[in-house]
N, C-alpha and C. Protein backbone atom coordinates (compact mmCIF):
# COMPACT_ATOMS: atom_id res chain seq x y z
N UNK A 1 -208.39 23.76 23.95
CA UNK A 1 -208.83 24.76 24.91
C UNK A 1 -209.43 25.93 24.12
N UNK A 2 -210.56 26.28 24.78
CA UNK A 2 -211.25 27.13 23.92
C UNK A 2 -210.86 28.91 24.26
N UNK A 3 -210.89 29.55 23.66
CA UNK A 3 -210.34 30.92 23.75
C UNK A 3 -210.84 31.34 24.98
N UNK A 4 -211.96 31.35 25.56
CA UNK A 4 -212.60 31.32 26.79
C UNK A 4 -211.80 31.09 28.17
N UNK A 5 -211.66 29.44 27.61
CA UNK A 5 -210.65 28.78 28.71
C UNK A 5 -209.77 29.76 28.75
N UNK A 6 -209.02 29.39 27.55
CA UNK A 6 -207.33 29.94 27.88
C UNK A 6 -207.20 31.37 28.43
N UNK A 7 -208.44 32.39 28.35
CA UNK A 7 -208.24 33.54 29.15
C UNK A 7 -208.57 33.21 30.53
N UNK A 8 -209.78 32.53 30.96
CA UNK A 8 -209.64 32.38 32.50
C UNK A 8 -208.45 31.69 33.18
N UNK A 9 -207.99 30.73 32.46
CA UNK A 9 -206.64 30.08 32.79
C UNK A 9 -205.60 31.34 32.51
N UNK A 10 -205.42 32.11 31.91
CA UNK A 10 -204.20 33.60 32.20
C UNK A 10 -204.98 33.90 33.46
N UNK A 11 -206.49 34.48 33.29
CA UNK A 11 -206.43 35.69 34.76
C UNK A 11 -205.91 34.65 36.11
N UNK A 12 -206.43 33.10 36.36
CA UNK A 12 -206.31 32.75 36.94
C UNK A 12 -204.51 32.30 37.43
N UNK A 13 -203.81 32.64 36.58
CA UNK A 13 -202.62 32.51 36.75
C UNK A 13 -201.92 33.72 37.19
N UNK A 14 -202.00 35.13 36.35
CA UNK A 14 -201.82 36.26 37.49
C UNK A 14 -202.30 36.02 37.89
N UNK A 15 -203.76 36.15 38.63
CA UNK A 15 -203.92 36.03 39.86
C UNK A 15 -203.15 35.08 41.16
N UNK A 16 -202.95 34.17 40.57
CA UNK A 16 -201.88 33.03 41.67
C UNK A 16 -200.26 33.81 41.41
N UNK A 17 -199.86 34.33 40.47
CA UNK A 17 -198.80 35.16 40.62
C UNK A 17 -198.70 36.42 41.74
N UNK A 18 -200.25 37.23 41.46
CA UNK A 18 -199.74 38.45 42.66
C UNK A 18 -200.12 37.97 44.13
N UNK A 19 -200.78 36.83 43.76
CA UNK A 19 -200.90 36.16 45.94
C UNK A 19 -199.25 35.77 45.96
N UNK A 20 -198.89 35.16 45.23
CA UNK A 20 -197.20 34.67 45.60
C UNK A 20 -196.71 36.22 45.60
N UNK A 21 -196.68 37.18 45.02
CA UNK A 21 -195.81 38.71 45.41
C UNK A 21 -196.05 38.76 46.34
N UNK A 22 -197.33 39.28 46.52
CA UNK A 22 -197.83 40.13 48.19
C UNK A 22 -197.43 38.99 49.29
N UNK A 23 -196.96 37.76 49.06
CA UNK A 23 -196.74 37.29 50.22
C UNK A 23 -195.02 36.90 50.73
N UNK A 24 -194.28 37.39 49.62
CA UNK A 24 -193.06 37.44 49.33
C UNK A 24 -192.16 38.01 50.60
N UNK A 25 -192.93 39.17 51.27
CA UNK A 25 -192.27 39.64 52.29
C UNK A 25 -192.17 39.05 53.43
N UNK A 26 -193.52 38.38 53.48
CA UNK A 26 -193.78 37.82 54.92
C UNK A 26 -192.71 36.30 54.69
N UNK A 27 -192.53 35.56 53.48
CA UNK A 27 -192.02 34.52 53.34
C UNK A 27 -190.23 34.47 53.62
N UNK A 28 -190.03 35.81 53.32
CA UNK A 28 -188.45 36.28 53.28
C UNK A 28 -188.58 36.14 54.47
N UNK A 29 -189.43 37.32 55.59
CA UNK A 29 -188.91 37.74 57.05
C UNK A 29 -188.97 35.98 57.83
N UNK A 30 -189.90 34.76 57.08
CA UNK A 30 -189.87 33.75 58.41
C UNK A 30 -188.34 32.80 57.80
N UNK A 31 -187.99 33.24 56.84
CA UNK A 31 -186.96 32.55 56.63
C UNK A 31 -186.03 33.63 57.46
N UNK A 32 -185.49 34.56 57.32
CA UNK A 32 -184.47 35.48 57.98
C UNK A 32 -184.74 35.08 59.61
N UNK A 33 -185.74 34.68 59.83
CA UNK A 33 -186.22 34.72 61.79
C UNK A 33 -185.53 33.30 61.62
N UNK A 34 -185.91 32.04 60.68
CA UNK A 34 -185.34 30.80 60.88
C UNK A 34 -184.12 30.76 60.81
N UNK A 35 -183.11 31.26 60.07
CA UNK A 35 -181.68 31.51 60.10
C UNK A 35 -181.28 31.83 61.13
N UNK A 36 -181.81 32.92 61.95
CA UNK A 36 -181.31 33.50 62.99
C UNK A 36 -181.47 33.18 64.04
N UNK A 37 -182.47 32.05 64.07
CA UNK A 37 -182.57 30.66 65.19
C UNK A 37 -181.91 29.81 65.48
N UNK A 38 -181.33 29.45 64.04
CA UNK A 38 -180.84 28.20 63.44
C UNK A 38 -179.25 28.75 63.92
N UNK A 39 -178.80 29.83 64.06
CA UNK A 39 -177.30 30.73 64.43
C UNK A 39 -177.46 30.42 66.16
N UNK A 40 -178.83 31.01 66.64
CA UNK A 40 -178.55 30.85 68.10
C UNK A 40 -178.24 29.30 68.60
N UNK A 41 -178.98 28.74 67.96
CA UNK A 41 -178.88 27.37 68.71
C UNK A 41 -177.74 26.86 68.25
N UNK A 42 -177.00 26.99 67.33
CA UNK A 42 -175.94 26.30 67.19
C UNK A 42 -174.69 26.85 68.17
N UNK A 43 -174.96 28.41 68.54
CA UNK A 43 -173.84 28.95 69.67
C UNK A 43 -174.60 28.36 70.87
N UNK A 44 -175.62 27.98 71.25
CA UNK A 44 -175.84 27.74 72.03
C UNK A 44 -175.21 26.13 72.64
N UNK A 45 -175.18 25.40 71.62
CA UNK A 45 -174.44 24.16 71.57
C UNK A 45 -173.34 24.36 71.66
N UNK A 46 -172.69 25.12 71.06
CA UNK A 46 -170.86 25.04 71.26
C UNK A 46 -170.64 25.59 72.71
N UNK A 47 -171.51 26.55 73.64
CA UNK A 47 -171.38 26.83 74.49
C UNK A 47 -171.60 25.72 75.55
N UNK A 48 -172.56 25.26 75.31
CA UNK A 48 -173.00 23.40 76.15
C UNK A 48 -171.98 22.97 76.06
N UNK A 49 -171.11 22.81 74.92
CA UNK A 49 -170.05 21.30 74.42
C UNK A 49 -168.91 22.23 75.31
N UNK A 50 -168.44 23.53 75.26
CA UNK A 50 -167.47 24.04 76.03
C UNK A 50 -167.47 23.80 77.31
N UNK A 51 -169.19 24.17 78.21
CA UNK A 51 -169.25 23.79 79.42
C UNK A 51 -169.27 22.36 79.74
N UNK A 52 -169.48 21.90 78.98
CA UNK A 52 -169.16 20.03 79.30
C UNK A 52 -167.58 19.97 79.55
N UNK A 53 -166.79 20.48 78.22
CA UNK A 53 -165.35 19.93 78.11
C UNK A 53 -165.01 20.79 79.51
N UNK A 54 -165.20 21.65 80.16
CA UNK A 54 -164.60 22.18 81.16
C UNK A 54 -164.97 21.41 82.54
N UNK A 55 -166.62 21.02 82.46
CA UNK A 55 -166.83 20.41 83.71
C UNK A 55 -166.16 18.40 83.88
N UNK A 56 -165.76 18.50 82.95
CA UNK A 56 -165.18 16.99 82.47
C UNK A 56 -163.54 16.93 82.91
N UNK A 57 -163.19 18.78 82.37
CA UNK A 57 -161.50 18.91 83.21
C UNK A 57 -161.64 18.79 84.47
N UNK A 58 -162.77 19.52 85.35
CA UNK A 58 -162.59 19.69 86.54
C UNK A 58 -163.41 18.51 87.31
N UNK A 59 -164.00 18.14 87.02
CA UNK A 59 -164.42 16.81 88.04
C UNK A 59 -163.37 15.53 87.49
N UNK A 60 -162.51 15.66 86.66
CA UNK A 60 -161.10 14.93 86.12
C UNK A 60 -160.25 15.18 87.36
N UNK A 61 -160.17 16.27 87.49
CA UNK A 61 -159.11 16.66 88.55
C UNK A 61 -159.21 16.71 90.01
N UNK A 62 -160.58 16.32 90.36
CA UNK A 62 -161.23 16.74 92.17
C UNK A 62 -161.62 14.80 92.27
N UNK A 63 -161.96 13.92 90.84
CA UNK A 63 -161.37 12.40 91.22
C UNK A 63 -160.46 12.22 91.13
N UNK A 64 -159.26 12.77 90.68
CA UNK A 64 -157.83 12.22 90.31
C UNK A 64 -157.31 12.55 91.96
């Protein structure tokens, strides 16, 4: 690699370094939004599986 190269290959590498910074924030906040999706829906399921086990007691008890 000729001295040439190997400097456009550095700028071109910071350069692919500060696009990955500047986009660092936006990459954090869609992970923090996916976590906090990934939390609802899982209460949202235990709340389903609760209203099942309850509607399962009571139509248990109105065939019995």
């Amino acid at each position: 690699m000729s001295p040439d190269e190997a400097e456009t290959a550095k700028r071109a590498a910071e350069k692919s370094l500060q696009q990955a910074q500047a986009h660092e924030p936006e990459v954090e906040a869609k992970l923090t939004e996916s976590i906090r999706v990934k939390e609802q829906i899982r209460a949202h399921d235990r709340a389903n599986a609760y209203s099942d086990w309850i509607e399962g007691i009571v139509l248990g008890r109105l065939s019995g």
